[in-house]
PDB file of N, CA and C in Angstrom:
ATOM      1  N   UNK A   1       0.838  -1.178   0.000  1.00  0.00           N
ATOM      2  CA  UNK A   1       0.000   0.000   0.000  1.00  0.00           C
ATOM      3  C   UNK A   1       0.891   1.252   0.000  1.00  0.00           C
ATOM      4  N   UNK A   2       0.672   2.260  -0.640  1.00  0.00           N
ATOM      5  CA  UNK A   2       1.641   3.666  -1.029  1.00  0.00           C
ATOM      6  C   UNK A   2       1.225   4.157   0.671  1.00  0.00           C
ATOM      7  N   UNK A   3       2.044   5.153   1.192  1.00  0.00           N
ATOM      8  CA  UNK A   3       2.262   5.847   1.960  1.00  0.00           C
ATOM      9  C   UNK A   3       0.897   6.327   2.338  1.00  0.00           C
ATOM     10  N   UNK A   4       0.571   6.799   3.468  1.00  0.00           N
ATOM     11  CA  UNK A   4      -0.131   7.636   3.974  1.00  0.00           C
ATOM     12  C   UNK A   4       0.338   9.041   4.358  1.00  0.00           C
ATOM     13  N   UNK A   5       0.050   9.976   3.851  1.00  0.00           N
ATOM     14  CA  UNK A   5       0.524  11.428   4.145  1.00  0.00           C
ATOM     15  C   UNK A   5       0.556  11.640   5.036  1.00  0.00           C
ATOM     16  N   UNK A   6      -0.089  12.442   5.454  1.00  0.00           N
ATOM     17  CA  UNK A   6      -0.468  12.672   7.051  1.00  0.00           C
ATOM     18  C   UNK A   6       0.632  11.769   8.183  1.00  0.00           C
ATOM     19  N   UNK A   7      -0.071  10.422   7.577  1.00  0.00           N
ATOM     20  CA  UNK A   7       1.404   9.828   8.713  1.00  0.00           C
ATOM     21  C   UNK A   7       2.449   9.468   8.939  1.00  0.00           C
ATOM     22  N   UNK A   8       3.148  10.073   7.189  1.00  0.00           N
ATOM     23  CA  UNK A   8       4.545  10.048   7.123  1.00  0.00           C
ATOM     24  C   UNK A   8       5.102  11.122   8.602  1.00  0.00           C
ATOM     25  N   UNK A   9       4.792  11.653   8.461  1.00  0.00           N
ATOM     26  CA  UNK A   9       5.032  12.475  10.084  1.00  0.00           C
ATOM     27  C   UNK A   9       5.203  11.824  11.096  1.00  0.00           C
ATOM     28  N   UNK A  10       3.841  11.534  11.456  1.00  0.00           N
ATOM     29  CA  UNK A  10       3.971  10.863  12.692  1.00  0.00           C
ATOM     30  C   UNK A  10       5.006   9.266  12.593  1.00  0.00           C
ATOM     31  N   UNK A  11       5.114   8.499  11.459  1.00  0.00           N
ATOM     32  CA  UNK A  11       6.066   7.749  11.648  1.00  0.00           C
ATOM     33  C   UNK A  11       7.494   7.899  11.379  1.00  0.00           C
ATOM     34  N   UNK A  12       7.844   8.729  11.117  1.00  0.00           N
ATOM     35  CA  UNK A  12       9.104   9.510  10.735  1.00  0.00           C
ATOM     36  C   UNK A  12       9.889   9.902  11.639  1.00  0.00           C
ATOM     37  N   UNK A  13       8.806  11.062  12.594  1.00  0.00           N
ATOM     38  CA  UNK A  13       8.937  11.990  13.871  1.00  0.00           C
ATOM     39  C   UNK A  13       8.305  11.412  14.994  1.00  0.00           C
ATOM     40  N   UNK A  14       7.911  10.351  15.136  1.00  0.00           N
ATOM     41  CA  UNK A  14       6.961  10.081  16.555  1.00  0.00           C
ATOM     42  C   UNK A  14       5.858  10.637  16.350  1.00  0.00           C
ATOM     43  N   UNK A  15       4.790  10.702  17.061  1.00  0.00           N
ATOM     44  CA  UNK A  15       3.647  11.899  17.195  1.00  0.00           C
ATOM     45  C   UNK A  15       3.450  12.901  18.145  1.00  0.00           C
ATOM     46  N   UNK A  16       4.278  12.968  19.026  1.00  0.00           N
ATOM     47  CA  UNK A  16       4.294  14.021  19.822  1.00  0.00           C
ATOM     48  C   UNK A  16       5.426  14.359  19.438  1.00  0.00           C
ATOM     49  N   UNK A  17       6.534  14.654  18.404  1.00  0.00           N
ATOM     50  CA  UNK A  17       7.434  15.582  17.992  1.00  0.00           C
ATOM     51  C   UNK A  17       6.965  16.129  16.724  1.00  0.00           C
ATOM     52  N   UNK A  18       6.112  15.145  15.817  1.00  0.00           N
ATOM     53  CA  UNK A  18       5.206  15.654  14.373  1.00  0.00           C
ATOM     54  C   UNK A  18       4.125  16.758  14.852  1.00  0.00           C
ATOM     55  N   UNK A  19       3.381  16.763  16.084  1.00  0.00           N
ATOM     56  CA  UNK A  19       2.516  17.205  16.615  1.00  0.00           C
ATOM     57  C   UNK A  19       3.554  19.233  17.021  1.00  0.00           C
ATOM     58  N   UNK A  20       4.550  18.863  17.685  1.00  0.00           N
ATOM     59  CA  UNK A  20       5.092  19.786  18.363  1.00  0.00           C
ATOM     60  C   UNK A  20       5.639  20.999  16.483  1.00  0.00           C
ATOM     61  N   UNK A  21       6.071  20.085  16.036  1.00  0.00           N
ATOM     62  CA  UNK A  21       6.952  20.537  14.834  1.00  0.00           C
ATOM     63  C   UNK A  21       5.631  21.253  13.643  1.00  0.00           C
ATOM     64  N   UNK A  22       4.870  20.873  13.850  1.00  0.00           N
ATOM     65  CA  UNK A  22       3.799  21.649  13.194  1.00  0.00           C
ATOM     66  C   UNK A  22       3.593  22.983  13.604  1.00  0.00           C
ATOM     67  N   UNK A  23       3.438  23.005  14.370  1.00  0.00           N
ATOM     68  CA  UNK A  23       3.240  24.562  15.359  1.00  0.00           C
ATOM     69  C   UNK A  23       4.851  25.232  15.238  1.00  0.00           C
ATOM     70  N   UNK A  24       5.822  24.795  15.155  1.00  0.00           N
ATOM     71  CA  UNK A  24       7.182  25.490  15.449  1.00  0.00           C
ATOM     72  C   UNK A  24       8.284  25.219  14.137  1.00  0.00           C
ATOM     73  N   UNK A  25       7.782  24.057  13.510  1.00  0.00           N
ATOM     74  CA  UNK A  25       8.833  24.148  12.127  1.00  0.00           C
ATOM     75  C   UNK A  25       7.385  24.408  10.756  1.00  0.00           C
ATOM     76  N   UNK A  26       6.617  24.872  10.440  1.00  0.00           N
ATOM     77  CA  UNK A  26       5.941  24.387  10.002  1.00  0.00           C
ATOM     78  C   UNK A  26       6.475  24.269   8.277  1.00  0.00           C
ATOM     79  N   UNK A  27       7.264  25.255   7.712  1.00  0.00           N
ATOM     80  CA  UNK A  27       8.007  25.247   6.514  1.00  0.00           C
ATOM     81  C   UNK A  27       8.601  23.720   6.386  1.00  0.00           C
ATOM     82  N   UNK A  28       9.211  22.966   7.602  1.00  0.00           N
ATOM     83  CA  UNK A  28       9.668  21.529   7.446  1.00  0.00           C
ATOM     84  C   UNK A  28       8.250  20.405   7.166  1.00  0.00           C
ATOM     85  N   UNK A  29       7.219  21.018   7.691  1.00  0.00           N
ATOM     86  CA  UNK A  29       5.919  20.023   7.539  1.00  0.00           C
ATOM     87  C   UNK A  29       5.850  19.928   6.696  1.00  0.00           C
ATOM     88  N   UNK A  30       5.664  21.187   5.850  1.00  0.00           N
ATOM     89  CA  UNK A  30       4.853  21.514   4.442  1.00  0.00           C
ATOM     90  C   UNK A  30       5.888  20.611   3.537  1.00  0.00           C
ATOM     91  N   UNK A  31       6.749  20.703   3.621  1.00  0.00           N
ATOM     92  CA  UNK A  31       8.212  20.028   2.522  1.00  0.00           C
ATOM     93  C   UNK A  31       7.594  18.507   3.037  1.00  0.00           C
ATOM     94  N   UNK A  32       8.267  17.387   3.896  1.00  0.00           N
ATOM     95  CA  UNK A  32       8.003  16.597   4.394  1.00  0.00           C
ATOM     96  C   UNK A  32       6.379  15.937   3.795  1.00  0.00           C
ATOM     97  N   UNK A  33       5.541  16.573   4.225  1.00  0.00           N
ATOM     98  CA  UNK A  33       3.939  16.562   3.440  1.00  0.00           C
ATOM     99  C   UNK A  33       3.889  16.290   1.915  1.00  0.00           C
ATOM    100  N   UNK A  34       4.483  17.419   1.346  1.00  0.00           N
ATOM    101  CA  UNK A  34       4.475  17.753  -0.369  1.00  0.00           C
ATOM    102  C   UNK A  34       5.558  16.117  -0.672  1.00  0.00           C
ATOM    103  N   UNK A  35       6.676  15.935  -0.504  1.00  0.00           N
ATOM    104  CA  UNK A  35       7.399  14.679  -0.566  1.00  0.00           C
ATOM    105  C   UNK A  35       6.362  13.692  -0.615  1.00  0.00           C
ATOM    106  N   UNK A  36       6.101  13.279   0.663  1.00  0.00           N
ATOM    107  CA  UNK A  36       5.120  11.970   1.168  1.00  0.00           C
ATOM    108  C   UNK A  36       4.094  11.884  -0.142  1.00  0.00           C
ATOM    109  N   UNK A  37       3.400  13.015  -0.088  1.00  0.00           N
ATOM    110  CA  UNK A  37       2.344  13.340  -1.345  1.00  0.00           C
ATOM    111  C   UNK A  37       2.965  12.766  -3.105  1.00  0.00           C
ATOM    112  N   UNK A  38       4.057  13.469  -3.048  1.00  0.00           N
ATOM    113  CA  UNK A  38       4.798  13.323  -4.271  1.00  0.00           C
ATOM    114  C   UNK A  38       4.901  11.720  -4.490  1.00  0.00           C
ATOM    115  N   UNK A  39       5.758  11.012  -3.180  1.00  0.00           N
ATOM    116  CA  UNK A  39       6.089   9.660  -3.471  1.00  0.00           C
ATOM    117  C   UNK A  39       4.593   8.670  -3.459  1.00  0.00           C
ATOM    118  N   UNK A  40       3.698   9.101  -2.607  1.00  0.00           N
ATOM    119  CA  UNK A  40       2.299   8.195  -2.656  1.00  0.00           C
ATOM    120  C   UNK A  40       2.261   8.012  -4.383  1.00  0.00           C
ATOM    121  N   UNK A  41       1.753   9.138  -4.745  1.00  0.00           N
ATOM    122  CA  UNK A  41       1.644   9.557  -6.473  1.00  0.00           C
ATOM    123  C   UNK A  41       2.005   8.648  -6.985  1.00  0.00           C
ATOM    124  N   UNK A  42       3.043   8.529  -6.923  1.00  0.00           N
ATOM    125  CA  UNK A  42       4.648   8.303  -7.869  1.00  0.00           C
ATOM    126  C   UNK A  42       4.139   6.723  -7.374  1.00  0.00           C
ATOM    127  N   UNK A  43       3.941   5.986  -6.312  1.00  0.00           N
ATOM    128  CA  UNK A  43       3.723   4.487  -5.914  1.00  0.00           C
ATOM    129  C   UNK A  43       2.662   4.397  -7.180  1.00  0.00           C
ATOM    130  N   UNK A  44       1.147   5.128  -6.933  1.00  0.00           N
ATOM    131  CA  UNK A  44      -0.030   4.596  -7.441  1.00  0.00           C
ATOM    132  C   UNK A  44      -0.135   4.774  -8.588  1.00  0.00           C
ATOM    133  N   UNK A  45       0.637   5.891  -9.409  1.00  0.00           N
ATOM    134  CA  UNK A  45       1.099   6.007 -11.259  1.00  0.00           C
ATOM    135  C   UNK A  45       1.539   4.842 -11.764  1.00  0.00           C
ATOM    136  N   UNK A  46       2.475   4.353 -10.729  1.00  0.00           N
ATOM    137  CA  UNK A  46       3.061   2.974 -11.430  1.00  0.00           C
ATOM    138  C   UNK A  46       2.684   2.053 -11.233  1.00  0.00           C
ATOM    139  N   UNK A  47       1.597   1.907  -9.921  1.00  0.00           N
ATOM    140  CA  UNK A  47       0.629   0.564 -10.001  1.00  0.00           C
ATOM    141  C   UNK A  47      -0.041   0.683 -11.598  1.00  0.00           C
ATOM    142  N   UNK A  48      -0.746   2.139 -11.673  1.00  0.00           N
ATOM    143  CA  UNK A  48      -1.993   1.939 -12.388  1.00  0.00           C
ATOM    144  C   UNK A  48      -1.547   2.051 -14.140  1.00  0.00           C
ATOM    145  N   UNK A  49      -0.193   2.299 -13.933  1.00  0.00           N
ATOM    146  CA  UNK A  49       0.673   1.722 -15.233  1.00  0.00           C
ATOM    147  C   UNK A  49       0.561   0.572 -15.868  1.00  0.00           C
ATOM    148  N   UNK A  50       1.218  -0.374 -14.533  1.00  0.00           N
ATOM    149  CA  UNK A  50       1.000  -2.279 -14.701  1.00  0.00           C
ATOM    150  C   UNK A  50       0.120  -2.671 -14.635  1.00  0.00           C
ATOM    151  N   UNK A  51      -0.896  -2.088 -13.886  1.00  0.00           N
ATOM    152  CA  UNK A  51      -2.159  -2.878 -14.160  1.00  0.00           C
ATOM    153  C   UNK A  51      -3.579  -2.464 -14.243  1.00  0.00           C
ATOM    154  N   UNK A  52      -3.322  -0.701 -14.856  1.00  0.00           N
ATOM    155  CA  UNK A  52      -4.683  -0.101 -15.026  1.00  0.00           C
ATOM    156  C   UNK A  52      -5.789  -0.987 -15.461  1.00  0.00           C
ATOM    157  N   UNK A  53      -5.452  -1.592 -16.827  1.00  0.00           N
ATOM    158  CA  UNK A  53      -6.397  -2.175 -17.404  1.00  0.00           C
ATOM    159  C   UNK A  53      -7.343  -3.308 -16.845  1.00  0.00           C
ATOM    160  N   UNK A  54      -6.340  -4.144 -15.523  1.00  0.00           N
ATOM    161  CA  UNK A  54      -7.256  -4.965 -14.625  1.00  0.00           C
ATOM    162  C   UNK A  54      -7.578  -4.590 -13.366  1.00  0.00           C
ATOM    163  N   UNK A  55      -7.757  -3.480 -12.942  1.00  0.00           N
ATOM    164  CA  UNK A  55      -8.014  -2.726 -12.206  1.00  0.00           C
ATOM    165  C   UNK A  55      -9.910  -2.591 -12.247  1.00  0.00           C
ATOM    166  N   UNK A  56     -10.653  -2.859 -11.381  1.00  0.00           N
ATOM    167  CA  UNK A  56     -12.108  -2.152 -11.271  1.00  0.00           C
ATOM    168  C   UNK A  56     -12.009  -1.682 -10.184  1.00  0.00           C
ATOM    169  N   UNK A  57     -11.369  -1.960  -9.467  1.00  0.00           N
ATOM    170  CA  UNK A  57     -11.620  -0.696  -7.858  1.00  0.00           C
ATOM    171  C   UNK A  57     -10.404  -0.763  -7.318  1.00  0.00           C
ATOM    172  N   UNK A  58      -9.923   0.927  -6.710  1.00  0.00           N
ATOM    173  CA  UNK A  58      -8.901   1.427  -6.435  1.00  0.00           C
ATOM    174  C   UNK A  58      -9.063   2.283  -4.993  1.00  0.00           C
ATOM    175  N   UNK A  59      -8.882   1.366  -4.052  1.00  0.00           N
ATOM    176  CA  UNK A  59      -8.718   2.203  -2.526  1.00  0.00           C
ATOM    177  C   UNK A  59      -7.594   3.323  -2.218  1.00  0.00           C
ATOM    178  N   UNK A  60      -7.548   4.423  -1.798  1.00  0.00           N
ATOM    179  CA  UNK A  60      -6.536   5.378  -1.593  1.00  0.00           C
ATOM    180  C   UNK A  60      -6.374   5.143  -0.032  1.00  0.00           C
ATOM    181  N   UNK A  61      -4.962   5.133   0.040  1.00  0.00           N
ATOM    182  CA  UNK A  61      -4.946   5.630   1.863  1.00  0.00           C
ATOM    183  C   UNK A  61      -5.987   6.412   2.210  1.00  0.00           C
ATOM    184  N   UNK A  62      -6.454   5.835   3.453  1.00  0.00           N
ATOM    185  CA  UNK A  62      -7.040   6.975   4.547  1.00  0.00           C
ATOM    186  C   UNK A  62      -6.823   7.907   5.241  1.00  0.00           C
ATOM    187  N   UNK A  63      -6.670   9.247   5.665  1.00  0.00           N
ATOM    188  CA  UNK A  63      -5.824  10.076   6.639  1.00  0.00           C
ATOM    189  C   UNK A  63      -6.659  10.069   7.619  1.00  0.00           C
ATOM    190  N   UNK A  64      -6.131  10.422   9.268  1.00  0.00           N
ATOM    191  CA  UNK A  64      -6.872  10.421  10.386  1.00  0.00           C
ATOM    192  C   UNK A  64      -6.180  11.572  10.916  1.00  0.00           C
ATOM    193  N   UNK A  65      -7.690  12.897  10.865  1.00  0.00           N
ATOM    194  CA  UNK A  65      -6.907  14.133  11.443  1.00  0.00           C
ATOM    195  C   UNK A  65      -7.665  14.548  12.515  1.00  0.00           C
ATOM    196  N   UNK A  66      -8.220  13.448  13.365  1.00  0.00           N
ATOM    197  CA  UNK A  66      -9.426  13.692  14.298  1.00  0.00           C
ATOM    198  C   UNK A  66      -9.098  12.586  15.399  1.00  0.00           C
ATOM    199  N   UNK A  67      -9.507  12.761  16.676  1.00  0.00           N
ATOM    200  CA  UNK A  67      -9.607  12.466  17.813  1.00  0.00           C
ATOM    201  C   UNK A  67     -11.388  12.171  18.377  1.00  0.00           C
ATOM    202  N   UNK A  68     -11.418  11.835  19.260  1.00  0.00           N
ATOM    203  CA  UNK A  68     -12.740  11.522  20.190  1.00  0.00           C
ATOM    204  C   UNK A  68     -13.635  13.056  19.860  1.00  0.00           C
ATOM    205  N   UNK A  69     -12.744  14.111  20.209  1.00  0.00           N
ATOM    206  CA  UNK A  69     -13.422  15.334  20.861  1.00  0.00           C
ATOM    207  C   UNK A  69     -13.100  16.507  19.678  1.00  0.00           C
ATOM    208  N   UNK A  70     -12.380  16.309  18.531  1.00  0.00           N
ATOM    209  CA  UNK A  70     -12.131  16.842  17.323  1.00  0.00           C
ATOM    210  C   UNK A  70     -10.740  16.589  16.858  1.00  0.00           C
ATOM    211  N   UNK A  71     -10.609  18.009  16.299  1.00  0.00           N
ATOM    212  CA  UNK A  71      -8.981  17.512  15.405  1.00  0.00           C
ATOM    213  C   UNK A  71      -7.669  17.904  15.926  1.00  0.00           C
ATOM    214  N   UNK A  72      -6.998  17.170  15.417  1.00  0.00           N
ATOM    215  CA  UNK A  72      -5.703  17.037  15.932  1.00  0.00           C
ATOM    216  C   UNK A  72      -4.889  18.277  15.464  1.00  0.00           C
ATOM    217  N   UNK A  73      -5.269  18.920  14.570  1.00  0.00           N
ATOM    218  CA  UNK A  73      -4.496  20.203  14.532  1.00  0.00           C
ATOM    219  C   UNK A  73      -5.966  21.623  13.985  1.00  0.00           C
ATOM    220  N   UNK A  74      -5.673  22.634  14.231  1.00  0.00           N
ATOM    221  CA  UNK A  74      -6.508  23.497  13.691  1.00  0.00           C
ATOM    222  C   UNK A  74      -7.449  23.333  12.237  1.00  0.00           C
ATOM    223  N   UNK A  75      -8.129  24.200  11.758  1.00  0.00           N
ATOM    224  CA  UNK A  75      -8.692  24.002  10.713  1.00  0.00           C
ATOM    225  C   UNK A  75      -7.842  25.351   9.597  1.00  0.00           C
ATOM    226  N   UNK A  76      -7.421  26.021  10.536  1.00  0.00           N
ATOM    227  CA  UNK A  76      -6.110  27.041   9.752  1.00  0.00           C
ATOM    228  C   UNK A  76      -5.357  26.051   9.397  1.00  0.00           C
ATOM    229  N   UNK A  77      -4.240  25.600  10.664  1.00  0.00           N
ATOM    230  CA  UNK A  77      -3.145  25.021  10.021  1.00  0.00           C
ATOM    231  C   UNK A  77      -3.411  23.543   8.912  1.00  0.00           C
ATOM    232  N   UNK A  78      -4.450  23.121   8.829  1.00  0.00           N
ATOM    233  CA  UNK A  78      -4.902  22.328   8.080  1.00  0.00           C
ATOM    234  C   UNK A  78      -4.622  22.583   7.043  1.00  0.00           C
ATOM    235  N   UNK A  79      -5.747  23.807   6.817  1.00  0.00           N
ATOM    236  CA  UNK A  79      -5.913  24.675   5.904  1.00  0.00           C
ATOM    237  C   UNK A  79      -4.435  24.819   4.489  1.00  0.00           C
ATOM    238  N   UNK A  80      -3.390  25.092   5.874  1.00  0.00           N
ATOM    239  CA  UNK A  80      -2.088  25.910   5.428  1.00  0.00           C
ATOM    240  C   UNK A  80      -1.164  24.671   4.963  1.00  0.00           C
ATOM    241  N   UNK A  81      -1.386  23.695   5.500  1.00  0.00           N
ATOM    242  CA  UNK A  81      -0.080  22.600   5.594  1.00  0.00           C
ATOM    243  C   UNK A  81      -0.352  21.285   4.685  1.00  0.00           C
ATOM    244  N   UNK A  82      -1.384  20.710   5.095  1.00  0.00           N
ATOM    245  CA  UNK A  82      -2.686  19.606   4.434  1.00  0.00           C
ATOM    246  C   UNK A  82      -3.049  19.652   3.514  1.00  0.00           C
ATOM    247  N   UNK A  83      -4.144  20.733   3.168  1.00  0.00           N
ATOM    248  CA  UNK A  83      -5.165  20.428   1.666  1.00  0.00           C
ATOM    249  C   UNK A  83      -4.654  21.058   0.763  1.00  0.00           C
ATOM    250  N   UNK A  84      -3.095  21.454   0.518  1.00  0.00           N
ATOM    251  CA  UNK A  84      -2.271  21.720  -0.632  1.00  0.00           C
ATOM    252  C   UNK A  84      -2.000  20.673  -0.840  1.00  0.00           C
TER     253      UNK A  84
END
């Protein structure tokens, strides 16, 4: 399965240093993010290279940006870091 964005972070950095580094590096998130993003791509181009044609259904990673009581980071920094 290609990468999960979101949790190239947290498995990279732990989650309480991915968590901390958002708020205080966030220029390193955004890079780190855009990568993860880039290489997922780059995995599922070349699945759907070899085997578009027998392909009928195609699951994407899931991201998890939520907790019990809401989300794990703002809907700004989301905004700013994430849905680019």
């Amino acid at each position: 399965m290609a990468p999960n964005v979101w949790e190239a972070g947290n498995n990279l950095c732990g989650q309480a240093r991915w968590l901390e580094y958002l708020a205080t590096e966030p220029d390193f998130c955004l890079a780190l993010l855009q990568r993860a993003g880039a290489v997922s791509k780059a995995f599922y181009m070349e699945g759907l290279k070899c085997m578009g044609p027998h392909i009928s259904v195609l699951r994407l990673a899931g991201e998890d940006f939520g907790v019990q009581r809401g989300m794990l980071i703002s809907p700004k920094m989301f905004r700013r870091l994430v849905k680019p």
